[in-house]
N, C-alpha and C. Protein backbone atom coordinates (compact mmCIF):
# COMPACT_ATOMS: atom_id res chain seq x y z
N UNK A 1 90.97 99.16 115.63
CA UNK A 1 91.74 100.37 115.55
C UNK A 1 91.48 101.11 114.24
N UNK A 2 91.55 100.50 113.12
CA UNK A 2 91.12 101.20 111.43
C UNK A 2 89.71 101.20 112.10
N UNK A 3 88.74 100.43 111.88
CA UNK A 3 87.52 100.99 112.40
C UNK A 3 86.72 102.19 113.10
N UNK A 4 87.80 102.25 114.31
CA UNK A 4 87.71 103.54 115.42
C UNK A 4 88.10 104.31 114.53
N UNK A 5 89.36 104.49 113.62
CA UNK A 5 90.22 105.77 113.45
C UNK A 5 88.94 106.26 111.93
N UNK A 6 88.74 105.24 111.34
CA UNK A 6 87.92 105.51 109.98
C UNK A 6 86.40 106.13 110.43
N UNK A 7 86.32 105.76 111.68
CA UNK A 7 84.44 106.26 112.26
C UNK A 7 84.50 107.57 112.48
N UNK A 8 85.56 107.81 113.53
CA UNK A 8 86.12 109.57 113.57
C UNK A 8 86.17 109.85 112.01
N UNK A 9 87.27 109.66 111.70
CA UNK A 9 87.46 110.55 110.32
C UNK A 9 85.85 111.03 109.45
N UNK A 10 85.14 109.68 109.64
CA UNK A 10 83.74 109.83 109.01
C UNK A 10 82.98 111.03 109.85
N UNK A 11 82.80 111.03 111.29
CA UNK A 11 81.96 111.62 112.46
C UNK A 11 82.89 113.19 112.29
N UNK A 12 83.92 113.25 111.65
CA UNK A 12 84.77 114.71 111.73
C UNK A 12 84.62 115.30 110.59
N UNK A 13 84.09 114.79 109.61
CA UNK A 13 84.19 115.18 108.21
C UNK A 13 85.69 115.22 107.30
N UNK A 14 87.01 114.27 107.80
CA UNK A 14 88.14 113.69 107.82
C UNK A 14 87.69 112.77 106.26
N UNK A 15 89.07 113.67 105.61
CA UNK A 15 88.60 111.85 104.16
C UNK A 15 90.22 111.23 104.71
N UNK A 16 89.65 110.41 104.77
CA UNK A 16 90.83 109.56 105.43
C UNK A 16 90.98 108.65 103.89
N UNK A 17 92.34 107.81 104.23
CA UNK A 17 92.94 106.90 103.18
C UNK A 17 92.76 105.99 102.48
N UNK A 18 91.86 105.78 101.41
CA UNK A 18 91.36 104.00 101.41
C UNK A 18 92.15 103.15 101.82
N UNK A 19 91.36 102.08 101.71
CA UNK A 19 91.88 100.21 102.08
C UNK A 19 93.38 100.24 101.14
N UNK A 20 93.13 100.48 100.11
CA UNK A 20 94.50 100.12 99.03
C UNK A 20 95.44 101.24 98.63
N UNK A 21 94.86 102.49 98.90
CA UNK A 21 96.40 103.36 99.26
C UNK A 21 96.88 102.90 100.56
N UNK A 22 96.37 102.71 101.90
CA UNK A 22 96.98 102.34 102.82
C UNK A 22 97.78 101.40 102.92
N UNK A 23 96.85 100.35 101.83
CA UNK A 23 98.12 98.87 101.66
C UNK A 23 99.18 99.27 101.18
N UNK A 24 99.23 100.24 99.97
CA UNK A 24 100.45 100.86 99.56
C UNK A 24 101.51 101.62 100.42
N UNK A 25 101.22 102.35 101.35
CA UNK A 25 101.96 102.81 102.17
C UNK A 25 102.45 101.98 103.33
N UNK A 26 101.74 100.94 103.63
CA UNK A 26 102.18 99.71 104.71
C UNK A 26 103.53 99.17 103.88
N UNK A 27 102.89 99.11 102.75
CA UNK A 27 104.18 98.15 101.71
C UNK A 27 105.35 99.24 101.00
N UNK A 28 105.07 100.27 101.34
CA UNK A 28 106.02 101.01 101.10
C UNK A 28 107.45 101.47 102.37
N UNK A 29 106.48 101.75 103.23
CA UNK A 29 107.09 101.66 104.61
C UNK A 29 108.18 100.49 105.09
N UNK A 30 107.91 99.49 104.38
CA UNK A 30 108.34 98.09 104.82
C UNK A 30 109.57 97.74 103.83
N UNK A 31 109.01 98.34 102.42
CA UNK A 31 110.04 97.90 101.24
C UNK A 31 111.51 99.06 101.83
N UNK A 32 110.86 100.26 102.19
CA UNK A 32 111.82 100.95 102.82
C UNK A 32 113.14 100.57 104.25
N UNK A 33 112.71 99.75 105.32
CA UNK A 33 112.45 99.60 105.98
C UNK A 33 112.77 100.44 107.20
N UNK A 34 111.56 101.58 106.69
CA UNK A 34 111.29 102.76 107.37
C UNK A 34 111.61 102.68 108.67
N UNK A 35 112.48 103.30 109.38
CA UNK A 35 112.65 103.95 110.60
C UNK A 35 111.82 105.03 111.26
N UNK A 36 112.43 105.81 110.38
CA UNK A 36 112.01 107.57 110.39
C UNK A 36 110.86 108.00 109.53
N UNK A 37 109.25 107.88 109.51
CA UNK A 37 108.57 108.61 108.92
C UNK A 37 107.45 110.00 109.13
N UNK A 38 107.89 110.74 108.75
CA UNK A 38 107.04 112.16 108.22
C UNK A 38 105.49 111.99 107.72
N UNK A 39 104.52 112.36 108.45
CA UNK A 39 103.38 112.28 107.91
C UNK A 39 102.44 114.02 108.00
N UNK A 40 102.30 114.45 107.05
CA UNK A 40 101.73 115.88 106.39
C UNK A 40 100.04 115.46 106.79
N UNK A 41 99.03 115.95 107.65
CA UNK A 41 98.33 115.77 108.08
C UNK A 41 97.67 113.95 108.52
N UNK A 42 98.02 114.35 110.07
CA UNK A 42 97.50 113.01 110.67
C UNK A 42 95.98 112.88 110.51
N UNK A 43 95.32 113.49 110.68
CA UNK A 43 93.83 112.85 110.21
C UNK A 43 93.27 112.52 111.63
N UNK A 44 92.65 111.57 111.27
CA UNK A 44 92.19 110.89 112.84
C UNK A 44 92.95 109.43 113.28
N UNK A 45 93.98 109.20 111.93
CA UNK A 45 94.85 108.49 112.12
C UNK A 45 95.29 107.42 111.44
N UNK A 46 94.07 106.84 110.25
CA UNK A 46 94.12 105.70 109.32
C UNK A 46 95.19 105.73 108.99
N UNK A 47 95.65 106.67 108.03
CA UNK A 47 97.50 106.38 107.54
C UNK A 47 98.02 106.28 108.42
N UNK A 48 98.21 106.51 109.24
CA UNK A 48 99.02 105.94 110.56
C UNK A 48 99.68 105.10 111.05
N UNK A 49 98.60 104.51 110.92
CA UNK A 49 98.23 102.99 111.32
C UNK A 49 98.85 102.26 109.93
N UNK A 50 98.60 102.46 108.76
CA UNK A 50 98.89 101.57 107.72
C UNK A 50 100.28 101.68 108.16
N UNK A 51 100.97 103.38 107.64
CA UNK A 51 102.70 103.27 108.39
C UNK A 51 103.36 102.50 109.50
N UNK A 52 102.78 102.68 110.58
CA UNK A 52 103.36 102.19 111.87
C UNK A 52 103.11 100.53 111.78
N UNK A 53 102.69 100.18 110.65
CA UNK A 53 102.19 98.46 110.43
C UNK A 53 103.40 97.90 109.42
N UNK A 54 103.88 98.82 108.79
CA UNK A 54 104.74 98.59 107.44
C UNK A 54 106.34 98.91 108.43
N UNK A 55 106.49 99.52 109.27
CA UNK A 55 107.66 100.46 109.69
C UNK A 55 108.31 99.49 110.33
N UNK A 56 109.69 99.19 110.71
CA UNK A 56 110.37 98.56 111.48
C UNK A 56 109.71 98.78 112.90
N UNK A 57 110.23 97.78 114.01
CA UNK A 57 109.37 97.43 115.04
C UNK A 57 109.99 98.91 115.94
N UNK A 58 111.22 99.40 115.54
CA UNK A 58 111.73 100.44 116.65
C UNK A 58 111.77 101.80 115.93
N UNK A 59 110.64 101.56 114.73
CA UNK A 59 110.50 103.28 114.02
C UNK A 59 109.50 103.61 114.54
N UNK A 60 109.69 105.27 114.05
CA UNK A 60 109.04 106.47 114.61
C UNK A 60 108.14 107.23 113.91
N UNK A 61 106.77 107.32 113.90
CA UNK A 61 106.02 108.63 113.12
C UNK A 61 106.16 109.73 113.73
N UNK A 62 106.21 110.60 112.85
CA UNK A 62 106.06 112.14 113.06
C UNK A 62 105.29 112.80 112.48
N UNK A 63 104.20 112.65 113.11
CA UNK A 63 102.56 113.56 112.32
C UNK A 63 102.54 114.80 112.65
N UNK A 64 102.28 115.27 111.63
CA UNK A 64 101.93 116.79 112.16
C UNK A 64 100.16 117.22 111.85
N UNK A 65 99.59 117.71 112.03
CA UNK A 65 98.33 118.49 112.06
C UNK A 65 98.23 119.49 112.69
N UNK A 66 96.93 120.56 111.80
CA UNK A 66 96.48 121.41 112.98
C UNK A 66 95.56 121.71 113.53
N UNK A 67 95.20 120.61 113.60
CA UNK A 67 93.85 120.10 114.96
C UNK A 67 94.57 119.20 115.48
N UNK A 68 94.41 120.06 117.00
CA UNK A 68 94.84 118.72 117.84
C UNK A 68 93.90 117.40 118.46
N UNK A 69 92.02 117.79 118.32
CA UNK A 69 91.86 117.33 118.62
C UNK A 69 91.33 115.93 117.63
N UNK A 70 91.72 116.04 116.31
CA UNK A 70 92.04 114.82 115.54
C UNK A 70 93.29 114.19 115.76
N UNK A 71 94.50 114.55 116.19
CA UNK A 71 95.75 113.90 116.88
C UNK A 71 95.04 113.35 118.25
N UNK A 72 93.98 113.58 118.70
CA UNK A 72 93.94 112.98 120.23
C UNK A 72 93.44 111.41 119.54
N UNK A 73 92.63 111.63 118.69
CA UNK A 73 91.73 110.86 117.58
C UNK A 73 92.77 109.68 117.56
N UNK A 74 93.62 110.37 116.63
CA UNK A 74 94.93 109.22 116.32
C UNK A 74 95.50 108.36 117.33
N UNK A 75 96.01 109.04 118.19
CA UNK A 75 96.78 108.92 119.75
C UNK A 75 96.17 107.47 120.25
N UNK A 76 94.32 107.41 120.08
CA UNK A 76 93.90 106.39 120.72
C UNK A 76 93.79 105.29 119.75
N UNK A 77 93.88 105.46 118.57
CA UNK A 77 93.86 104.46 117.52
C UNK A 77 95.25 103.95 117.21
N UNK A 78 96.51 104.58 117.40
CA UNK A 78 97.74 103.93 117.72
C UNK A 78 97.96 103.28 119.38
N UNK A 79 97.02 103.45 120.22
CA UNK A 79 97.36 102.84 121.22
C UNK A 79 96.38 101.32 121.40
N UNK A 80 95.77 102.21 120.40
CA UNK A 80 94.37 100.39 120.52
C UNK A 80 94.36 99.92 119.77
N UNK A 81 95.84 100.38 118.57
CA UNK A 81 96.22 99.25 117.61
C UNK A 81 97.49 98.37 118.29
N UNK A 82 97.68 98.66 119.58
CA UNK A 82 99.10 98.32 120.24
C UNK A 82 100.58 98.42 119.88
N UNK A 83 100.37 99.92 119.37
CA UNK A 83 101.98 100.45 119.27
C UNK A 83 101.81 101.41 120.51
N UNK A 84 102.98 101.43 121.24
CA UNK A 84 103.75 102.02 122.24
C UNK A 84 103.41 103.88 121.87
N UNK A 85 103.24 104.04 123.26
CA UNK A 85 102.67 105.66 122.73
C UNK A 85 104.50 106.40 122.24
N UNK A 86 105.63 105.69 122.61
CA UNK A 86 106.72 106.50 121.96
C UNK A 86 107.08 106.05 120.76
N UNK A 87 105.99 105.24 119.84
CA UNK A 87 106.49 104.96 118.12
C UNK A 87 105.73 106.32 117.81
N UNK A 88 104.96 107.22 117.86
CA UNK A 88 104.43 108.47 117.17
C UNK A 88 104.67 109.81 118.04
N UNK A 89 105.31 110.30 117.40
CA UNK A 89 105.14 111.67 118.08
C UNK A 89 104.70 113.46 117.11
N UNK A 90 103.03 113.43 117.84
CA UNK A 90 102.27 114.27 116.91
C UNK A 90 102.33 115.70 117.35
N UNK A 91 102.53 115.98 116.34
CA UNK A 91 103.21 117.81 116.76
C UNK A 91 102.01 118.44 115.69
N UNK A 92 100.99 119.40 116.93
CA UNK A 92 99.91 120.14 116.18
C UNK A 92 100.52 121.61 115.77
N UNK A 93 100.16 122.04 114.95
CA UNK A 93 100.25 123.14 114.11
C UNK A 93 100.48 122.66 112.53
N UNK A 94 100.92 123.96 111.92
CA UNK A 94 100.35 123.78 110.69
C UNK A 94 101.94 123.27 109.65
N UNK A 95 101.96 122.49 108.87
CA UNK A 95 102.93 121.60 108.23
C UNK A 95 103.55 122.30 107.53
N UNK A 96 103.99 123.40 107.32
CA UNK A 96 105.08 124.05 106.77
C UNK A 96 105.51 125.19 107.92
N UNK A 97 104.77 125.19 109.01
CA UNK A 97 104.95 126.04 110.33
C UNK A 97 106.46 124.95 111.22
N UNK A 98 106.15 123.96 110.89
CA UNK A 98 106.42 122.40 111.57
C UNK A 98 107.86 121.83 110.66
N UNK A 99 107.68 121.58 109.73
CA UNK A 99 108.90 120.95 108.81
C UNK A 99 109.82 121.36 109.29
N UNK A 100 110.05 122.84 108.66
CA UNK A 100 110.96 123.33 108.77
C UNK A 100 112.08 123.19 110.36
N UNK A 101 111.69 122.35 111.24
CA UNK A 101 112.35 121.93 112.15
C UNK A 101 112.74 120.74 112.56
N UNK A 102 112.68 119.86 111.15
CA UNK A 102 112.82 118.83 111.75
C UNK A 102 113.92 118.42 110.45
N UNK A 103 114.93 117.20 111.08
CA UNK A 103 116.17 117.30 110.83
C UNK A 103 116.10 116.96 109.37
N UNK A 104 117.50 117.48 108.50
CA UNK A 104 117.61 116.88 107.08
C UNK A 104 117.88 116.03 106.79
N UNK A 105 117.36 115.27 105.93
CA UNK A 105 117.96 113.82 105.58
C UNK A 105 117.68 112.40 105.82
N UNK A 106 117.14 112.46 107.95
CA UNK A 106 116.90 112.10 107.94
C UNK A 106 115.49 110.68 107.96
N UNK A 107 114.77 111.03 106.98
CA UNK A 107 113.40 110.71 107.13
C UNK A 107 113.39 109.18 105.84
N UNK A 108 113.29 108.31 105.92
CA UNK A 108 112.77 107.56 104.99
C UNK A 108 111.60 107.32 103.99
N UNK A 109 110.61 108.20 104.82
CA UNK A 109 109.45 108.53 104.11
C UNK A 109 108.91 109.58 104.69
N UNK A 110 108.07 110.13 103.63
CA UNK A 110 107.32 111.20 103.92
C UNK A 110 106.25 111.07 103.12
N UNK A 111 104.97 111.04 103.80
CA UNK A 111 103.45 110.89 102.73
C UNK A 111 103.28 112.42 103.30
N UNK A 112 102.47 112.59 102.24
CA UNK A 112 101.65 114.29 102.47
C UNK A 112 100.09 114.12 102.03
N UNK A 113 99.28 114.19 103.02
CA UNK A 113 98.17 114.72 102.77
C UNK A 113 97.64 115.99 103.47
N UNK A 114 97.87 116.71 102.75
CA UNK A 114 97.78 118.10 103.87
C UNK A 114 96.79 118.91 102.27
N UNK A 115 97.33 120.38 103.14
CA UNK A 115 96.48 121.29 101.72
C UNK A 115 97.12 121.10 100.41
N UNK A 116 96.39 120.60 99.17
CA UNK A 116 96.49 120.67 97.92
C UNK A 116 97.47 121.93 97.95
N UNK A 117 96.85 123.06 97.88
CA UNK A 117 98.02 124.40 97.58
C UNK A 117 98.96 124.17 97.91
N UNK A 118 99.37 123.52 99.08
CA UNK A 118 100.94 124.19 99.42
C UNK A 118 101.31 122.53 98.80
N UNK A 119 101.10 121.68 98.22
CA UNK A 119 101.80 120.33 97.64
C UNK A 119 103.35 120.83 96.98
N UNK A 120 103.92 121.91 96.63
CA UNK A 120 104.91 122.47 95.69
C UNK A 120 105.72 122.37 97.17
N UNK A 121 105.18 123.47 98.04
CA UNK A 121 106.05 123.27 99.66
C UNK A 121 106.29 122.25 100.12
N UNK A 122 105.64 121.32 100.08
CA UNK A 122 105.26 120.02 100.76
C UNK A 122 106.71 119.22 99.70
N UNK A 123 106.59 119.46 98.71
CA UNK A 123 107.22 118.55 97.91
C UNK A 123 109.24 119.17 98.16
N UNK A 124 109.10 120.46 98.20
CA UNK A 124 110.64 121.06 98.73
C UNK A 124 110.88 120.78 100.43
N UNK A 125 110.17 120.81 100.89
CA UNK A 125 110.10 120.19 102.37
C UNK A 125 111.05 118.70 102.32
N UNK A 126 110.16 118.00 102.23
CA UNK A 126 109.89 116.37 101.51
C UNK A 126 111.55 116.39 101.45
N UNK A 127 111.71 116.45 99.82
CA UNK A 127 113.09 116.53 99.08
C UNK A 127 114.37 116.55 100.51
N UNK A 128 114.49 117.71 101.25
CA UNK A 128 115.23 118.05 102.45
C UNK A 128 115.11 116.96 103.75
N UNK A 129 113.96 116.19 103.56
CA UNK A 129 113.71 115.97 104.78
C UNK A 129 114.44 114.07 104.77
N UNK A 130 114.51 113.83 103.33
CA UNK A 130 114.81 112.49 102.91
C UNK A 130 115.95 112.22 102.74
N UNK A 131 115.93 110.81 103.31
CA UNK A 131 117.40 110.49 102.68
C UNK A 131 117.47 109.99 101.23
N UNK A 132 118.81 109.93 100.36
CA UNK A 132 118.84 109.06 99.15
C UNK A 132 118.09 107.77 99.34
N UNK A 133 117.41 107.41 98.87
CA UNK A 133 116.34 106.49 98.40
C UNK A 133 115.49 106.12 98.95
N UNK A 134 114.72 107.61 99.83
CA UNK A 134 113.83 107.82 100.57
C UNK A 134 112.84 107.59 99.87
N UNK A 135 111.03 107.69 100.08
CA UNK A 135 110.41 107.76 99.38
C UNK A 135 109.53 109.04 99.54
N UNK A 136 108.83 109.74 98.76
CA UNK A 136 107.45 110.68 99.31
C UNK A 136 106.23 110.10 98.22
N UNK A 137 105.46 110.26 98.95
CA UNK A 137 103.97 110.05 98.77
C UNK A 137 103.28 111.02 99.06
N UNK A 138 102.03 111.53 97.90
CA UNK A 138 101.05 112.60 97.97
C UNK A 138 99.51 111.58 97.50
N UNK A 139 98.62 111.85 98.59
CA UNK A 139 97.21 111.16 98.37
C UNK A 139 96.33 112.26 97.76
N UNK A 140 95.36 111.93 97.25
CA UNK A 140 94.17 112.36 96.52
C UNK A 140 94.68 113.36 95.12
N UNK A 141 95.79 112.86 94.53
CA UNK A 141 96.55 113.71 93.10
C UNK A 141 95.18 113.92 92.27
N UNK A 142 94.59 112.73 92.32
CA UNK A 142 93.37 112.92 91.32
C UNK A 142 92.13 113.57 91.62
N UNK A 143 92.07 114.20 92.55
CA UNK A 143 91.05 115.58 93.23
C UNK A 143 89.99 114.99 92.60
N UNK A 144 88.99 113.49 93.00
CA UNK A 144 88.23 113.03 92.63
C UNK A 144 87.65 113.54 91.05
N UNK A 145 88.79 113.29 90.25
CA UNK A 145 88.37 113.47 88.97
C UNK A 145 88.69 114.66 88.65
N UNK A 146 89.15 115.51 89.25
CA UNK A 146 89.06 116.89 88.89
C UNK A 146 90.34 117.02 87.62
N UNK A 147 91.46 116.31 89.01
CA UNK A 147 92.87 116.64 87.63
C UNK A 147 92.93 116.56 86.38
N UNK A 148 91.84 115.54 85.59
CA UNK A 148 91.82 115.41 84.38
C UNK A 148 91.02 116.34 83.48
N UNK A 149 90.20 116.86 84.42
CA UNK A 149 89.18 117.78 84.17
C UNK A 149 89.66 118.93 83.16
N UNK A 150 90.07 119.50 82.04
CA UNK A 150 90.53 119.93 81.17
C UNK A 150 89.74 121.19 81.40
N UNK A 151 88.51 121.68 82.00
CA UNK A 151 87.73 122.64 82.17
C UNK A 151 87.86 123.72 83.74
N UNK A 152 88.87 122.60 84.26
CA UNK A 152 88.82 122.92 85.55
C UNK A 152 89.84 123.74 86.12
N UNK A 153 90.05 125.19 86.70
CA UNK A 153 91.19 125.23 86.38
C UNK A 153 91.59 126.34 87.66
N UNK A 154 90.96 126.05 89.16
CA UNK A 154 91.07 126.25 90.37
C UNK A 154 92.57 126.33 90.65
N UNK A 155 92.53 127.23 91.54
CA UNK A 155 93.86 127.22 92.31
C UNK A 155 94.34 125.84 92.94
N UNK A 156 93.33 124.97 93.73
CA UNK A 156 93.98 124.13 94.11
C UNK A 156 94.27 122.87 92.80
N UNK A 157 93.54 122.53 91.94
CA UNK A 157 93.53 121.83 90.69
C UNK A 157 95.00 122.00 90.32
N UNK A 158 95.17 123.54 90.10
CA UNK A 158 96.54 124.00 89.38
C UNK A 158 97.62 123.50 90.08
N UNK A 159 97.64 123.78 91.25
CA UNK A 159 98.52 123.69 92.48
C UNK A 159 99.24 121.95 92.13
N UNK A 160 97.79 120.73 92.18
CA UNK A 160 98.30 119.11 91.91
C UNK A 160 98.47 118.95 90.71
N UNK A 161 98.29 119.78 89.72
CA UNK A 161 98.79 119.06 88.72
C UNK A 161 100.30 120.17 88.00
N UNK A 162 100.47 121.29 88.73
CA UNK A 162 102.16 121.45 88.85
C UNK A 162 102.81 120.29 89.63
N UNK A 163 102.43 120.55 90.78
CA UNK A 163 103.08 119.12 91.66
C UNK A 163 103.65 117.78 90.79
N UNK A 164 102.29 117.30 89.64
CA UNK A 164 102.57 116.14 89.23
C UNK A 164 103.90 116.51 88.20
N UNK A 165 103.67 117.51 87.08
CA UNK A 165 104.43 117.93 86.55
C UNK A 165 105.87 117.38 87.25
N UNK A 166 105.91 118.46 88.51
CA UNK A 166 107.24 118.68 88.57
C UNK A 166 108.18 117.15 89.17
N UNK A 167 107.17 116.91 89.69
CA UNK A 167 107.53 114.92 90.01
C UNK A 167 108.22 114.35 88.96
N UNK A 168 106.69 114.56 87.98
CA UNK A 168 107.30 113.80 86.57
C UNK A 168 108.68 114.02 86.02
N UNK A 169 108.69 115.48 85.64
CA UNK A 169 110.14 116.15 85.40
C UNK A 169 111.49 115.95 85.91
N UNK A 170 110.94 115.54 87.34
CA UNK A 170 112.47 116.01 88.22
C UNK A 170 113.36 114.90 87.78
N UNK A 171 114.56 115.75 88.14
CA UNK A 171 116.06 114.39 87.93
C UNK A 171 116.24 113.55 88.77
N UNK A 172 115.73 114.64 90.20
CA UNK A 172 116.18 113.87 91.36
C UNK A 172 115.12 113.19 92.08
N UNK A 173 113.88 112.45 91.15
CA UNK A 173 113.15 111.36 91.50
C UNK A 173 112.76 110.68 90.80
N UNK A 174 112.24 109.65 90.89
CA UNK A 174 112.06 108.60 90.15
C UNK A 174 110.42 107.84 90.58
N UNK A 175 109.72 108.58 89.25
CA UNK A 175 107.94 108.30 90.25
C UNK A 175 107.18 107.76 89.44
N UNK A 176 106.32 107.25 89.76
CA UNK A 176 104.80 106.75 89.58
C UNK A 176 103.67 107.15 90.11
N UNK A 177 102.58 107.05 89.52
CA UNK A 177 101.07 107.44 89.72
C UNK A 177 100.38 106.30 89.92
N UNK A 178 100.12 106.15 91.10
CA UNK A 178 99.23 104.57 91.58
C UNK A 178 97.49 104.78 91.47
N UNK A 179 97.02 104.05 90.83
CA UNK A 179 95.21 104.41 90.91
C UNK A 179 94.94 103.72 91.90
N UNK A 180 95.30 104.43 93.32
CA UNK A 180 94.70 103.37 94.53
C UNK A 180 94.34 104.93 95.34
N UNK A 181 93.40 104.29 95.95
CA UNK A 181 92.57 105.43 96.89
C UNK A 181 92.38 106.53 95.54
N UNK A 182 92.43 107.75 96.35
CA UNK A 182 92.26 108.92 95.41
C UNK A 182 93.22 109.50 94.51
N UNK A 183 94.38 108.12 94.18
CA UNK A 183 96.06 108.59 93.24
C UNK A 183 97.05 108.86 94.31
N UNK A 184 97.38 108.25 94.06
CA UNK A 184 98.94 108.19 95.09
C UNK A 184 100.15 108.37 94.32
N UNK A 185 100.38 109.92 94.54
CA UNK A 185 101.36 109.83 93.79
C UNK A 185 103.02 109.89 94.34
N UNK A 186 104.08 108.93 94.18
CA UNK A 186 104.81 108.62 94.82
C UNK A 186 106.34 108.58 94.22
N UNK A 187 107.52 109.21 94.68
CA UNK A 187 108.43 109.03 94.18
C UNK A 187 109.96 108.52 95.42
N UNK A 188 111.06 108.05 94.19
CA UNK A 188 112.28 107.66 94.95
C UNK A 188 113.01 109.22 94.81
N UNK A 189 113.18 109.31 96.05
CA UNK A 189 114.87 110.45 95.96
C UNK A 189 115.80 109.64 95.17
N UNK A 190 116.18 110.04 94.17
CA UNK A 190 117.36 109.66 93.68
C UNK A 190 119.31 109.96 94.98
């Protein structure tokens, strides 16, 4: 099932999750013991799979993307990892088109890998969508080297390292910066 879902992602031009952010989110999912999780672009499905491995046996993903035909991607890699086609339910369009309808509070987690730019949306989304001592997770913070990049100074660059900022800053979380996969950067709702 990681195999299938990681060959697409490769055959789609998909950067899917490494081996050890995914372990992180399996073990995050679990330390939670996630019910309800939010996922900000499904991919072809690798995080998915790490979630729905970490999640209680009667929780739910809620992927969003906007390609559906990388959700079909997913669809078969959660069914040929043998979760029940009603633990995920993938809603295509675009993740701030999408959030905004889905209920407050209650989500235990929320990872985001979607567009760098909108990470500020993603992160006020997030906040609403969690409960107190929910978690959110953002993959690739470290824009393969770029964030540190002192020369670099792109819209989307700008975009993750306000994001990190405002993580760092906030009252109402409590975060860390993991060097696994491409930076995982992850906080508690207070």
């Amino acid at each position: 099932m990681l195999t299938y879902a990681r060959s697409q992602a490769a055959r789609t031009g998909v950067q899917a999750i490494g081996p050890s952010g995914g372990a992180c989110l399996r073990l995050l999912a679990a330390a939670v013991g996630a019910k309800a999780v939010a996922e900000i672009g499904t991919g072809t499905g690798v995080s998915g799979l790490y979630l729905l491995r970490g999640m209680r046996t009667d929780g739910i993903l809620t992927t969003v993307d906007p390609e559906p035909i990388r959700q079909e991607f997913a669809r078969e890699a959660y069914l040929a990892g043998g979760f029940a086609v009603n633990r995920a339910r993938l809603i295509p369009g675009r993740a701030l088109d999408v959030l905004p309808r889905l209920a407050d509070g209650q989500y235990d987690l929320v990872f985001c890998d979607g567009d760098p730019a909108e990470s500020m949306s993603y992160l006020a989304e997030s906040l609403r969508l969690l409960r107190p001592g929910g978690v959110v997770c953002f993959e690739g913070v470290f824009q393969q080297g770029r964030l540190t990049d002192p020369g670099l100074d792109d819209p989307r660059t700008r975009a993750v390292r306000e994001l990190v900022q405002e993580v760092r800053e906030s009252t109402r979380l409590l975060p860390v910066l993991l060097p696994v996969s491409d930076g995982l950067l992850c906080a508690v709702k207070r």
